[in-house]
C-alpha atoms as a PDB file:
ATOM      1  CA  UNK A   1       0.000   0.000   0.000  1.00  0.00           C
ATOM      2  CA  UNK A   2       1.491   3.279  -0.958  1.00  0.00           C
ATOM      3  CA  UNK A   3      -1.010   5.182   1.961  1.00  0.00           C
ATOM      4  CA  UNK A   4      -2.552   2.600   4.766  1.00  0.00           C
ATOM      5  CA  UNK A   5      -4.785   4.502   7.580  1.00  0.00           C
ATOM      6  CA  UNK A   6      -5.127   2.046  10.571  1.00  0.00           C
ATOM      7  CA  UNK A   7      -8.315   2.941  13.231  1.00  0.00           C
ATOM      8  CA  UNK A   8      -7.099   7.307  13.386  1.00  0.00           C
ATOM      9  CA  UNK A   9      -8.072   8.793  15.768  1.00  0.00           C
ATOM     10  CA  UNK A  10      -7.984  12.483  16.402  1.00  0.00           C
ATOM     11  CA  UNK A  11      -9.902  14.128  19.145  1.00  0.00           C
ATOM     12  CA  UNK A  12     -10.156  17.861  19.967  1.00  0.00           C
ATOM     13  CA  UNK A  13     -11.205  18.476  23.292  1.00  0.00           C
ATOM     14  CA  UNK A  14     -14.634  16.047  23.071  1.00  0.00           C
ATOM     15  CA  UNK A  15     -14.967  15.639  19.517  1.00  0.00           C
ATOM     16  CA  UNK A  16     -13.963  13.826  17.808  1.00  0.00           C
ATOM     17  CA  UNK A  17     -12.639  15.152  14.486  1.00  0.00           C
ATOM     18  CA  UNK A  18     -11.856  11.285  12.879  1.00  0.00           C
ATOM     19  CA  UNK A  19     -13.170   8.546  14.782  1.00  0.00           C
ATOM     20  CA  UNK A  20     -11.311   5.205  14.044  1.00  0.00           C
ATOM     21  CA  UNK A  21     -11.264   5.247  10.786  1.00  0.00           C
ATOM     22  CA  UNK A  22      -9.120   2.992   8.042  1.00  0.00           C
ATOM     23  CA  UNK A  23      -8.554   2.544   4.359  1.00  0.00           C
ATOM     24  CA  UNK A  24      -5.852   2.242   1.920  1.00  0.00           C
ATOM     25  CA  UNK A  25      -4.786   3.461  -1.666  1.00  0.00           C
ATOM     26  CA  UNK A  26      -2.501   1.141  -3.943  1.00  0.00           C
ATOM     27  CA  UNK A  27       0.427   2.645  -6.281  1.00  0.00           C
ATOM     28  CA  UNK A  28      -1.153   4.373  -9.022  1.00  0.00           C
ATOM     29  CA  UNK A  29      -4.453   4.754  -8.051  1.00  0.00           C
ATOM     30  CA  UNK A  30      -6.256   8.497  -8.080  1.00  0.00           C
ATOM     31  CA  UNK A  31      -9.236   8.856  -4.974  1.00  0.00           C
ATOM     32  CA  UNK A  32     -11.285  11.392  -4.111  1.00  0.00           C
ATOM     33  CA  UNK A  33     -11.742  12.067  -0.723  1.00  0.00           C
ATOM     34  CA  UNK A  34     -14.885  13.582   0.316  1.00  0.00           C
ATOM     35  CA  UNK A  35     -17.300  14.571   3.068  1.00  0.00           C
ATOM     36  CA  UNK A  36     -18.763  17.729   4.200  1.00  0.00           C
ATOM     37  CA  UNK A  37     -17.230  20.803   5.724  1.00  0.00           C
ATOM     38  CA  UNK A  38     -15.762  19.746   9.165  1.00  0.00           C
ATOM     39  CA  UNK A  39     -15.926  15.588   8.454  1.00  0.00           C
ATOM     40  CA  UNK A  40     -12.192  15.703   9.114  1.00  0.00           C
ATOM     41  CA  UNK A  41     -10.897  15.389   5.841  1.00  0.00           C
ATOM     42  CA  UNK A  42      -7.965  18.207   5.935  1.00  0.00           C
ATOM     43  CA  UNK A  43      -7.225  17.228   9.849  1.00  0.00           C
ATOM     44  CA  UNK A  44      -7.091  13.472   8.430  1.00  0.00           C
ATOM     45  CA  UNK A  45      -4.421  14.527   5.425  1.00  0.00           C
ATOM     46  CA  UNK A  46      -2.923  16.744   8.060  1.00  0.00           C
ATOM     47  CA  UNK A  47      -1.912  13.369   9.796  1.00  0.00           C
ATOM     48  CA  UNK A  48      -0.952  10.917   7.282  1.00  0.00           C
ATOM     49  CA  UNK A  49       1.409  14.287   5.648  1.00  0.00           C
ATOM     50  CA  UNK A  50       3.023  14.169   9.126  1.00  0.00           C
ATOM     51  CA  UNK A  51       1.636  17.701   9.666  1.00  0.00           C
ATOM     52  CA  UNK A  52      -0.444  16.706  12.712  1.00  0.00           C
ATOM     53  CA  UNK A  53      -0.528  14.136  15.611  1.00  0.00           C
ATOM     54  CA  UNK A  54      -2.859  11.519  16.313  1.00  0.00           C
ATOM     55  CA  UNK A  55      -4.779  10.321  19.537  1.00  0.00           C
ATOM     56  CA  UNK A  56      -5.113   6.885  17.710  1.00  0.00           C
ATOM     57  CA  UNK A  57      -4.512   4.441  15.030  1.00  0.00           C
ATOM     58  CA  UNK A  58      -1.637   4.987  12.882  1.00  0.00           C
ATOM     59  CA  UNK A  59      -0.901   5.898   9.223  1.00  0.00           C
ATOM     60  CA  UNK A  60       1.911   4.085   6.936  1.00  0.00           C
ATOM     61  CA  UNK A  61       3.304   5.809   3.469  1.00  0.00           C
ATOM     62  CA  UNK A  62       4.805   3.615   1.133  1.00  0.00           C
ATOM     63  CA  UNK A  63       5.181   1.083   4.103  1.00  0.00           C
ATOM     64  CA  UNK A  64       6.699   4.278   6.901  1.00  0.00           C
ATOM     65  CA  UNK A  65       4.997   5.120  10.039  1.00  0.00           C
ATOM     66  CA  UNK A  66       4.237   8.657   9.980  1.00  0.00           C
ATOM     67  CA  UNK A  67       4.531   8.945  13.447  1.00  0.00           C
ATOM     68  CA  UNK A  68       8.073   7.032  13.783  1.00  0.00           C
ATOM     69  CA  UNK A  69       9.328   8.423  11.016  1.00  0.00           C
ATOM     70  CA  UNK A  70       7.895  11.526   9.911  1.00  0.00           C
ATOM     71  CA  UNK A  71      10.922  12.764   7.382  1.00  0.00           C
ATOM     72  CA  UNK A  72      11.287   9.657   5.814  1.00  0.00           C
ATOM     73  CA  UNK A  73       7.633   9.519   5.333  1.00  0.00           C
ATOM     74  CA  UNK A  74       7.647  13.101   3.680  1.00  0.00           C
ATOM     75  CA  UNK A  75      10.162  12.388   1.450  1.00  0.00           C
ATOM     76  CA  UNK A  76       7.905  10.515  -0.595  1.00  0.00           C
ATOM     77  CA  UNK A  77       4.692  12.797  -0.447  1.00  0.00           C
ATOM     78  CA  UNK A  78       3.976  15.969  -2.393  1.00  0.00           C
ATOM     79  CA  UNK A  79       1.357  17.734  -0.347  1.00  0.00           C
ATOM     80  CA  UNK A  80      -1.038  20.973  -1.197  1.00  0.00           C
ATOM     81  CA  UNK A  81      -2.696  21.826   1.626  1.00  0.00           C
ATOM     82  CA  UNK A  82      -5.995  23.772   1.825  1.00  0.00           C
ATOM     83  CA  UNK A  83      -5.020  27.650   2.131  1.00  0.00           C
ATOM     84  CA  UNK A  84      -1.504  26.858   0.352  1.00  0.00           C
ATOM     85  CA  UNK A  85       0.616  29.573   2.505  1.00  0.00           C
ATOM     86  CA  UNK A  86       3.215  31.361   0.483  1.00  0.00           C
ATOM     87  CA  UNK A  87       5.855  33.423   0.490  1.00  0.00           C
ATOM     88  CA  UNK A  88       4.256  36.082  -1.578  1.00  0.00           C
ATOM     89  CA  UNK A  89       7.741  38.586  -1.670  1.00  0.00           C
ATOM     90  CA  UNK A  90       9.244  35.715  -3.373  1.00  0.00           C
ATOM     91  CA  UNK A  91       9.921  35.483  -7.202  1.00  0.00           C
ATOM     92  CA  UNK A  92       7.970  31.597  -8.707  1.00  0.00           C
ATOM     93  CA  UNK A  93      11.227  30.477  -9.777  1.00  0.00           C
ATOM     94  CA  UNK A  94      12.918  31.680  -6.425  1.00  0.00           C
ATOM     95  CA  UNK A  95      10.154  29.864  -4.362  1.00  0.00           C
ATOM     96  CA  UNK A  96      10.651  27.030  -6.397  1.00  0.00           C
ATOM     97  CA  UNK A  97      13.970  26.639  -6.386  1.00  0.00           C
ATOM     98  CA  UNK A  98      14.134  27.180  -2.191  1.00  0.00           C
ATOM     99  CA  UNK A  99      11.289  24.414  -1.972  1.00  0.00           C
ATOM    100  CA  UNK A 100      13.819  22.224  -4.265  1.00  0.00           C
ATOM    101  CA  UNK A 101      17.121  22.634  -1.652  1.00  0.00           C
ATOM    102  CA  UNK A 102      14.579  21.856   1.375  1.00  0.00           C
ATOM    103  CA  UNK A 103      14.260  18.151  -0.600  1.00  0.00           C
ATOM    104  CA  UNK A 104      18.002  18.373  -1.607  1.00  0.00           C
ATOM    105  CA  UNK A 105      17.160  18.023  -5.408  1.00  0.00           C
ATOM    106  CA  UNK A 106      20.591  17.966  -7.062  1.00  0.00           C
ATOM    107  CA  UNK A 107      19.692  19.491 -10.444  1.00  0.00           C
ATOM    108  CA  UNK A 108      17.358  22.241  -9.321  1.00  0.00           C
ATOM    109  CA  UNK A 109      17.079  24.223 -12.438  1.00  0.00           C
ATOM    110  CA  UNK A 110      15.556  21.508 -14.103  1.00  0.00           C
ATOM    111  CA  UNK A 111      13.337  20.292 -11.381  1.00  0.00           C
ATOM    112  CA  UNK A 112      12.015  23.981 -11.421  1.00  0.00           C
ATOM    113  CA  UNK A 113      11.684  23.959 -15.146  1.00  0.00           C
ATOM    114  CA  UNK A 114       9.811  20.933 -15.389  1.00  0.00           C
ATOM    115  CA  UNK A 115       7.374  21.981 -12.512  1.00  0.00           C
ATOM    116  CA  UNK A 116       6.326  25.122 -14.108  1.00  0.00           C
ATOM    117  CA  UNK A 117       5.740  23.848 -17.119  1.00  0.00           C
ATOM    118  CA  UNK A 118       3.649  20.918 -15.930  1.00  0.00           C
ATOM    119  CA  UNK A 119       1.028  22.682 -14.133  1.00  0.00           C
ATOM    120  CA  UNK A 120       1.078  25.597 -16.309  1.00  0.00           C
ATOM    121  CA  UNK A 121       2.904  28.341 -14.869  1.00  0.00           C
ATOM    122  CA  UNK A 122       5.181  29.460 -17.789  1.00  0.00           C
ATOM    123  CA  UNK A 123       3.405  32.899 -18.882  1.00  0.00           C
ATOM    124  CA  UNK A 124       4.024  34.232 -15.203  1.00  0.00           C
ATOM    125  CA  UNK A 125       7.544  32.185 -13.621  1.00  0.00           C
ATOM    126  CA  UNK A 126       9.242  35.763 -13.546  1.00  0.00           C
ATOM    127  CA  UNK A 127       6.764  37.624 -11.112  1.00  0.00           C
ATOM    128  CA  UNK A 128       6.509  37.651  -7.989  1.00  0.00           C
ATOM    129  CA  UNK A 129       4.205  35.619  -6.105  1.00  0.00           C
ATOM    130  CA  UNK A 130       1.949  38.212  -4.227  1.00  0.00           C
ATOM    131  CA  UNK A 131       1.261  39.426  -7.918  1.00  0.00           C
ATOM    132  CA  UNK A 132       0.030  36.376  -9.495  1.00  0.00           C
ATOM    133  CA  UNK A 133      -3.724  35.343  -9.504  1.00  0.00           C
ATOM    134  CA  UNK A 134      -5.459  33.325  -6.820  1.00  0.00           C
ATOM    135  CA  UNK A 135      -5.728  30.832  -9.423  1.00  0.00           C
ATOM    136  CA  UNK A 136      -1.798  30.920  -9.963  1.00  0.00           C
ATOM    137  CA  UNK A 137      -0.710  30.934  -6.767  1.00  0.00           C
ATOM    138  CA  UNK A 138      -2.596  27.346  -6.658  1.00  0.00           C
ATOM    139  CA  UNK A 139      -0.238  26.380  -9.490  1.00  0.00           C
ATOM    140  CA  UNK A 140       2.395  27.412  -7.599  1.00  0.00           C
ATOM    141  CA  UNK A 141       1.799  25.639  -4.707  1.00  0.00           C
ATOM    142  CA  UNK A 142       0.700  22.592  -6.850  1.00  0.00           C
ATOM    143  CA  UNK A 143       4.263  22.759  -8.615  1.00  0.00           C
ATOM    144  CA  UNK A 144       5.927  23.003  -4.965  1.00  0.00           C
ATOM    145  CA  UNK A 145       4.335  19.375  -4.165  1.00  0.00           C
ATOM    146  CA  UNK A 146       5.515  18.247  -7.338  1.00  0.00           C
ATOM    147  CA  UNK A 147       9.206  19.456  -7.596  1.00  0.00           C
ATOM    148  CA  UNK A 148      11.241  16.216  -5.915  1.00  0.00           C
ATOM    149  CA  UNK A 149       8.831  13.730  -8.168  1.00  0.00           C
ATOM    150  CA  UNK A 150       6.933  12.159  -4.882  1.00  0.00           C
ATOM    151  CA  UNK A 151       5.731   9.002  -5.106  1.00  0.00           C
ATOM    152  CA  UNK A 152       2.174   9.831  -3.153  1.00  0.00           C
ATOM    153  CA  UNK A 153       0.486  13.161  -3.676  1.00  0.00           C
ATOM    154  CA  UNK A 154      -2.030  14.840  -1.344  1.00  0.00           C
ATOM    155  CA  UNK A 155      -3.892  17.572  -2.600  1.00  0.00           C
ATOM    156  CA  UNK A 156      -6.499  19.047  -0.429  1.00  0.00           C
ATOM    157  CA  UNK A 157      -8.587  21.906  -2.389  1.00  0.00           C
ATOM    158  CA  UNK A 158      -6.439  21.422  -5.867  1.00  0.00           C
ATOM    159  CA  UNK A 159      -9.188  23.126  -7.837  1.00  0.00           C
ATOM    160  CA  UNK A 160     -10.313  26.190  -5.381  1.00  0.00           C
ATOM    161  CA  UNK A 161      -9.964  29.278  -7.138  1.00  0.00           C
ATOM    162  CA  UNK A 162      -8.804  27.930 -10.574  1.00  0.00           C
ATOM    163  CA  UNK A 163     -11.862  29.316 -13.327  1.00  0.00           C
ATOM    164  CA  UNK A 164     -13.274  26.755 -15.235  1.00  0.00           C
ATOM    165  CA  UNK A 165     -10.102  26.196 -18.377  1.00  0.00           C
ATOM    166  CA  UNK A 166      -7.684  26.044 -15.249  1.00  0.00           C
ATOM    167  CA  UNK A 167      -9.516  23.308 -13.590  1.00  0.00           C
ATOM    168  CA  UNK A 168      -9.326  21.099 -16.757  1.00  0.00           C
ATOM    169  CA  UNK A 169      -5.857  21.923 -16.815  1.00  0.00           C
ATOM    170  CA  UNK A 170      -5.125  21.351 -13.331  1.00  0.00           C
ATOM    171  CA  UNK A 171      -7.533  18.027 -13.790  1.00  0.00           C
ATOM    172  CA  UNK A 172      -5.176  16.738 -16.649  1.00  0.00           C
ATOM    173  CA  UNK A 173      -2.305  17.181 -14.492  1.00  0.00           C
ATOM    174  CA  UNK A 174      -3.760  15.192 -11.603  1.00  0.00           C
ATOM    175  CA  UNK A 175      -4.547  12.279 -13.948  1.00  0.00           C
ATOM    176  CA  UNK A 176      -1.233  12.730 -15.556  1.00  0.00           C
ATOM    177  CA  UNK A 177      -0.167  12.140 -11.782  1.00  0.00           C
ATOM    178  CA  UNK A 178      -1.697   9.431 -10.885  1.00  0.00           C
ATOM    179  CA  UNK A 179      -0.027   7.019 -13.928  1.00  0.00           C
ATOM    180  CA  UNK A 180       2.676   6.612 -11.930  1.00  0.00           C
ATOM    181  CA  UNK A 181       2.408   8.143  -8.513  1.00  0.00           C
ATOM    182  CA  UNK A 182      -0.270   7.314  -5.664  1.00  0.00           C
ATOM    183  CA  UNK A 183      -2.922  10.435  -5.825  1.00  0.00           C
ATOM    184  CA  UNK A 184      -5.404  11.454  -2.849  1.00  0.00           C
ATOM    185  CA  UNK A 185      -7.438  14.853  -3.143  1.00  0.00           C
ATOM    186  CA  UNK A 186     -10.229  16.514  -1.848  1.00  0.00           C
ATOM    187  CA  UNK A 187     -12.712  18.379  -3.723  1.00  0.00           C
ATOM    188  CA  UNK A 188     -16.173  20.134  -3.304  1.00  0.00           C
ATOM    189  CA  UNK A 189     -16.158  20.013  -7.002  1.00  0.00           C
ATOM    190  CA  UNK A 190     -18.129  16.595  -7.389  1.00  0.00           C
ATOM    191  CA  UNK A 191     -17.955  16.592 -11.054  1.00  0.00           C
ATOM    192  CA  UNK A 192     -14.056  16.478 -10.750  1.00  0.00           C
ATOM    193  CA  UNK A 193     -13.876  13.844  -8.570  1.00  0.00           C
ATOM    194  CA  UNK A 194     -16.032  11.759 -11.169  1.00  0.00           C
ATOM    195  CA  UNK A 195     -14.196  12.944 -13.979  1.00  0.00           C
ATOM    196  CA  UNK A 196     -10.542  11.938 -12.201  1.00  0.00           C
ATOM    197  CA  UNK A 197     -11.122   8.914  -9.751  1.00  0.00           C
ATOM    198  CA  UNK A 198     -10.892   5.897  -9.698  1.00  0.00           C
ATOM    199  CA  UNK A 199     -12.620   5.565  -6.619  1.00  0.00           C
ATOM    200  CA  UNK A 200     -14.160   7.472  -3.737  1.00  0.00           C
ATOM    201  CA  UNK A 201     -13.784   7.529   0.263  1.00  0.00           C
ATOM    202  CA  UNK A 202     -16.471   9.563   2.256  1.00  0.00           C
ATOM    203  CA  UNK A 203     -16.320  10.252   5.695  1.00  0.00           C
ATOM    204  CA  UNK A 204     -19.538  11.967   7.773  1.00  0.00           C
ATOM    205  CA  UNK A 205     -18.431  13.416  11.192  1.00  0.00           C
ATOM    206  CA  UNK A 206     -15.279  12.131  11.392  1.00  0.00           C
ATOM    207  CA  UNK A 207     -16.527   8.372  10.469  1.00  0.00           C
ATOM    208  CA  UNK A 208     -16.124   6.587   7.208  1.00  0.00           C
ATOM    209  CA  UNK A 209     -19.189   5.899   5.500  1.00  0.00           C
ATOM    210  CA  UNK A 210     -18.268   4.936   1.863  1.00  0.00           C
ATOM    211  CA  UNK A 211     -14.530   3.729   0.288  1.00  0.00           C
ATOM    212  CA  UNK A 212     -15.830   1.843  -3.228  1.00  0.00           C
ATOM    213  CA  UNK A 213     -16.067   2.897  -6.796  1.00  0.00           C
ATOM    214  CA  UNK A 214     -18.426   5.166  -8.172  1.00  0.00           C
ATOM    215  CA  UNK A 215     -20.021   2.533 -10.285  1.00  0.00           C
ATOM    216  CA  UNK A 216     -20.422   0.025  -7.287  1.00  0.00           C
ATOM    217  CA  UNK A 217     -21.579   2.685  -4.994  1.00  0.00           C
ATOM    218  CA  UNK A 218     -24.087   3.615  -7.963  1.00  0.00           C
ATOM    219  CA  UNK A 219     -25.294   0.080  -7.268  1.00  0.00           C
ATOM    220  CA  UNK A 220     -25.542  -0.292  -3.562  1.00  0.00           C
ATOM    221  CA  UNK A 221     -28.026   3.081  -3.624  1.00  0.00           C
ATOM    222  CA  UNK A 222     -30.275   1.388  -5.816  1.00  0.00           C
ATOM    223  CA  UNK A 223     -32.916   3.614  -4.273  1.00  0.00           C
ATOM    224  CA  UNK A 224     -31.888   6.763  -5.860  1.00  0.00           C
ATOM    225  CA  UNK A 225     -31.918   5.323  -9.359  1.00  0.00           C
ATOM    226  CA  UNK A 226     -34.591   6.871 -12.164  1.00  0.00           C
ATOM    227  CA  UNK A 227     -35.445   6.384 -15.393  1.00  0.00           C
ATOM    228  CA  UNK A 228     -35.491   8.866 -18.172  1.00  0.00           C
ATOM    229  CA  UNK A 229     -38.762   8.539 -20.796  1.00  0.00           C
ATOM    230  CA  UNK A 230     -39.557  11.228 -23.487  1.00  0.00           C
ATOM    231  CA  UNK A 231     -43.018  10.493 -25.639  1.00  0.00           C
ATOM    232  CA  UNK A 232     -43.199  12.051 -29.044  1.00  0.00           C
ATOM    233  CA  UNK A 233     -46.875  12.749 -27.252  1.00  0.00           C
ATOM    234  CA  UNK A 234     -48.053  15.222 -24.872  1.00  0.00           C
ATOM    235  CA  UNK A 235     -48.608  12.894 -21.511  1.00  0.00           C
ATOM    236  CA  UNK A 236     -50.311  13.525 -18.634  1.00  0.00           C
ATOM    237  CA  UNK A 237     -47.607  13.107 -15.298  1.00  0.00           C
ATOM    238  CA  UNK A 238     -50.873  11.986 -12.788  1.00  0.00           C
ATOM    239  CA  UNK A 239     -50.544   8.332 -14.991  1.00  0.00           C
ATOM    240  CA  UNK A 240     -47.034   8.124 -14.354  1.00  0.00           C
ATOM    241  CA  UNK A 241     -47.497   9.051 -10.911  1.00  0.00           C
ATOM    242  CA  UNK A 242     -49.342   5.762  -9.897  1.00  0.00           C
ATOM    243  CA  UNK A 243     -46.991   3.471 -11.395  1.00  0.00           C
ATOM    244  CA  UNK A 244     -46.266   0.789  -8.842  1.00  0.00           C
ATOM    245  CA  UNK A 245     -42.547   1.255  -7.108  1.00  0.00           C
ATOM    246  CA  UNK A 246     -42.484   5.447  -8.595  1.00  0.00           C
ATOM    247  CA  UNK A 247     -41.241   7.215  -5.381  1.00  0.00           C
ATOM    248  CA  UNK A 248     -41.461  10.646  -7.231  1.00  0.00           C
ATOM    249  CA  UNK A 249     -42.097  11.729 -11.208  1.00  0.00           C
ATOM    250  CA  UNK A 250     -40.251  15.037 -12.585  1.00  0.00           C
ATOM    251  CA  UNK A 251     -41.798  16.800 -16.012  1.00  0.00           C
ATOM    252  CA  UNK A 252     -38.800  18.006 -17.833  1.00  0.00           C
ATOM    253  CA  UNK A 253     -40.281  19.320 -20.902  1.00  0.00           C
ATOM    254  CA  UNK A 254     -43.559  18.375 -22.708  1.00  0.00           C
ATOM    255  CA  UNK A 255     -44.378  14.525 -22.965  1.00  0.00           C
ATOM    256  CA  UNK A 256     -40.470  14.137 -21.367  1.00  0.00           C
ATOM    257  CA  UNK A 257     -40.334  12.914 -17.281  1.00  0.00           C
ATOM    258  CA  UNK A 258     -37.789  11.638 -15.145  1.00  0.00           C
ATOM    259  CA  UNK A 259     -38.771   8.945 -12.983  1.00  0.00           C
ATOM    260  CA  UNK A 260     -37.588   7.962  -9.105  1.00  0.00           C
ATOM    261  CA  UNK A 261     -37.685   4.680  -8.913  1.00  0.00           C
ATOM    262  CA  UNK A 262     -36.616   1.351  -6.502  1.00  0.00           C
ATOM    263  CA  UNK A 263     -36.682  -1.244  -9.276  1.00  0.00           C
ATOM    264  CA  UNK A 264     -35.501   0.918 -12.413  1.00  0.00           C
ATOM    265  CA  UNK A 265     -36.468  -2.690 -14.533  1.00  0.00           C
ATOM    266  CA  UNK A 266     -40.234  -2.900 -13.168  1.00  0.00           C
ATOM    267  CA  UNK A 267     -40.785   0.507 -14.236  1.00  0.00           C
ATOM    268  CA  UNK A 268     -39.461   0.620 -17.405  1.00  0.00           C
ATOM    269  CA  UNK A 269     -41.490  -2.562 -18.298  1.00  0.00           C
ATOM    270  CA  UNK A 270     -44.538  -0.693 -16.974  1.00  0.00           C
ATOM    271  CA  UNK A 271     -43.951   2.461 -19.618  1.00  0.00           C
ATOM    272  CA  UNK A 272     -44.139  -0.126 -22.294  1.00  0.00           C
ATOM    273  CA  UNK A 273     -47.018  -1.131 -21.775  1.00  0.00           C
ATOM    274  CA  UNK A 274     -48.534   2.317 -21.027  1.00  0.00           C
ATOM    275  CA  UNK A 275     -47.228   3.728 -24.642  1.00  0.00           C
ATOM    276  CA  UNK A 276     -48.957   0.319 -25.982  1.00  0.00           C
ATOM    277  CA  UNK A 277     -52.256   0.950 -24.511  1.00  0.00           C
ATOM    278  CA  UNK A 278     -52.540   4.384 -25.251  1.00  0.00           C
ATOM    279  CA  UNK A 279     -50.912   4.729 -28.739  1.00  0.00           C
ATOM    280  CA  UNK A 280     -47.635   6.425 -27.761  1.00  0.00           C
ATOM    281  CA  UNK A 281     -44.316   6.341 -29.244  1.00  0.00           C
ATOM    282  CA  UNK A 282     -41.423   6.223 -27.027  1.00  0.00           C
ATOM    283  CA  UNK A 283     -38.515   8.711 -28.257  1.00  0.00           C
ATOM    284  CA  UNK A 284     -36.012   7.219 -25.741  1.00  0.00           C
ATOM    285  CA  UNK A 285     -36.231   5.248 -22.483  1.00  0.00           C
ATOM    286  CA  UNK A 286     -33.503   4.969 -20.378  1.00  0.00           C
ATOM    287  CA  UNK A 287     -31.736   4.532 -17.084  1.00  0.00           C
ATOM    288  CA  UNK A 288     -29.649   7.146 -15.180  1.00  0.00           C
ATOM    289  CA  UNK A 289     -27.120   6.155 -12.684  1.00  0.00           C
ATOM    290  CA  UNK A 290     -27.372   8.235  -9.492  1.00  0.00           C
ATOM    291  CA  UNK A 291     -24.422  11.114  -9.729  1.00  0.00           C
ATOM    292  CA  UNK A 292     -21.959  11.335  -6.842  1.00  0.00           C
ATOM    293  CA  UNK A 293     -23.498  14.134  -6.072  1.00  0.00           C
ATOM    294  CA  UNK A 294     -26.955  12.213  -4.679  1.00  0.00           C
ATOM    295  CA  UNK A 295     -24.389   9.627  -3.105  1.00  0.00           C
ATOM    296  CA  UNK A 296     -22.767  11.818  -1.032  1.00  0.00           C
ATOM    297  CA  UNK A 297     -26.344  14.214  -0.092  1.00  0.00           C
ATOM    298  CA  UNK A 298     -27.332  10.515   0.884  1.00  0.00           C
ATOM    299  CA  UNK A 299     -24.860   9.386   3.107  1.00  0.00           C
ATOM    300  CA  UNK A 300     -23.910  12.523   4.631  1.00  0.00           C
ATOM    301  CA  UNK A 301     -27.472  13.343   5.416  1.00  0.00           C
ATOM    302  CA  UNK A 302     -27.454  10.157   7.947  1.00  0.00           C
ATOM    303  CA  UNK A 303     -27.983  10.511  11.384  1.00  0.00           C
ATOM    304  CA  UNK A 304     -25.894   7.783  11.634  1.00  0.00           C
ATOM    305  CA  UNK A 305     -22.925   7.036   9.242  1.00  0.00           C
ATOM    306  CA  UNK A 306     -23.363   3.334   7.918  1.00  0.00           C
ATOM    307  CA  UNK A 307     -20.396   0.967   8.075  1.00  0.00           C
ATOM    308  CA  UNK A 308     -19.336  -0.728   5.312  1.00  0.00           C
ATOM    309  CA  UNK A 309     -19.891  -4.750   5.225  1.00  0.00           C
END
């Protein structure tokens, strides 16, 4: 396992901020780690970075106790944290290039080189930090992570204040990344996480509640599911309303519903028949997979988070 959480713990005076939690992430796989604002996602990358102590539990990288050996640990991660504090008197390359002796890179001009160039920050290496964008000054701290090649990355925010071109930049980067390095990032932005991961870890007040792939965890909420039908006919929605198993019915345009459903199949075999008894034609019929964006309102919405079997 290049990262290995074992039952963390972290408590702040009685809460506490990740309760016992464990998972792990082979070598070259990218996962998105989510949950809402105060699950204990940054305080639990704070701790497997080295950045933070536990009360419990332990965390490994690349097979190194954090907590034993915290710089041998860091020598393998590249890690943006949330906020991404810089020294904003400082020229990029300067920064760069001061980041690079910290890891005692031996040729530094081309380790800088290479890091601006990969996430994008040639058109403004020769100012000075505090002058650059908020959106460049993420690329900046994105390149610092990258500069001694890690073998584990940990990005926490990647995305925040990038406009939408710089995210699909920064996104083709991150999967760029993860080919040959071990990626873990956290993102509000849903749609990234989809778009980049492999698969997904959610934690709910400091607990896990979901480490699976999108498409499996697309399967387990079978609830959530719908079905998409569009009639070349105007349809009334009260017919499609007492289908047995609907849970809700949605009129997107004229003769064109979405459909919550509990057995996707039963329904769709149900609309059939309807368009056969009343003379319809069916423009298209199909089945949506719930977004990661229902997933997580699901599961973080719990009272209580549900363990996985």
């Amino acid at each position: 396992m290049s990262i290995e959480v074992k039952n963390l713990l972290k408590i702040y005076e009685e809460q506490k901020a990740v309760d016992d939690i464990s998972f792990g992430l082979k070598s070259g796989e990218i996962v998105g780690f989510l949950g809402p604002n105060g699950a204990g996602k940054s305080t639990t990358m704070k701790i497997i970075t080295g950045y933070l102590k536990q009360d419990g539990g332990d965390a490994f990288v690349c097979g190194i106790n954090v907590s034993k050996d915290p710089l041998s640990a860091k020598e393998k991660i590249g890690y943006l944290p949330e906020g991404n504090s810089l020294y904003f008197d400082m020229y990029v390359k300067e920064y760069l290039g001061f980041i690079a002796e910290v890891h005692r890179i031996k040729d530094r001009k081309a380790a800088i080189a290479n890091a601006i160039e990969m996430v994008g920050l040639t058109p403004e290496a020769r100012k000075k930090i505090g002058q650059l964008s908020k959106g460049y000054k993420q690329r900046v701290g994105l390149a610092a992570a990258l500069i001694h090649d890690p073998e584990v990355l940990i990005l926490d925010e990647p995305t925040s204040g990038l406009d939408p071109n710089q995210i699909i930049e920064i996104r083709d980067v991150i999967r760029q990344q993860g080919k040959n390095k071990t990626v873990l990032f956290s993102s509000h932005i849903l749609q990234e996480v989809e778009a980049i991961c492999d698969r997904v870890i959610i934690i709910n007040k400091g607990k896990l509640v979901a480490d699976d792939t999108l498409s499996n965890l697309q399967s387990k909420n079978k609830s959530r599911h719908s079905i998409s039908v569009q009639f070349k006919e105007p349809f009334s929605k009260i017919v499609l309303e007492k289908i047995p198993l609907t849970e809700g019915v949605e009129e997107l345009a004229t003769g064109h519903f979405r459909i919550a459903t509990s057995d996707p199949e039963s329904v769709r075999k149900q609309l059939l028949e309807i368009a056969l008894q009343n003379n319809l034609n069916i423009v298209s019929l199909q089945s949506e997979n719930q977004s990661l964006e229902e997933i997580f309102r699901s599961l973080t919405r719990q009272k209580e988070p549900v363990s996985e079997n």
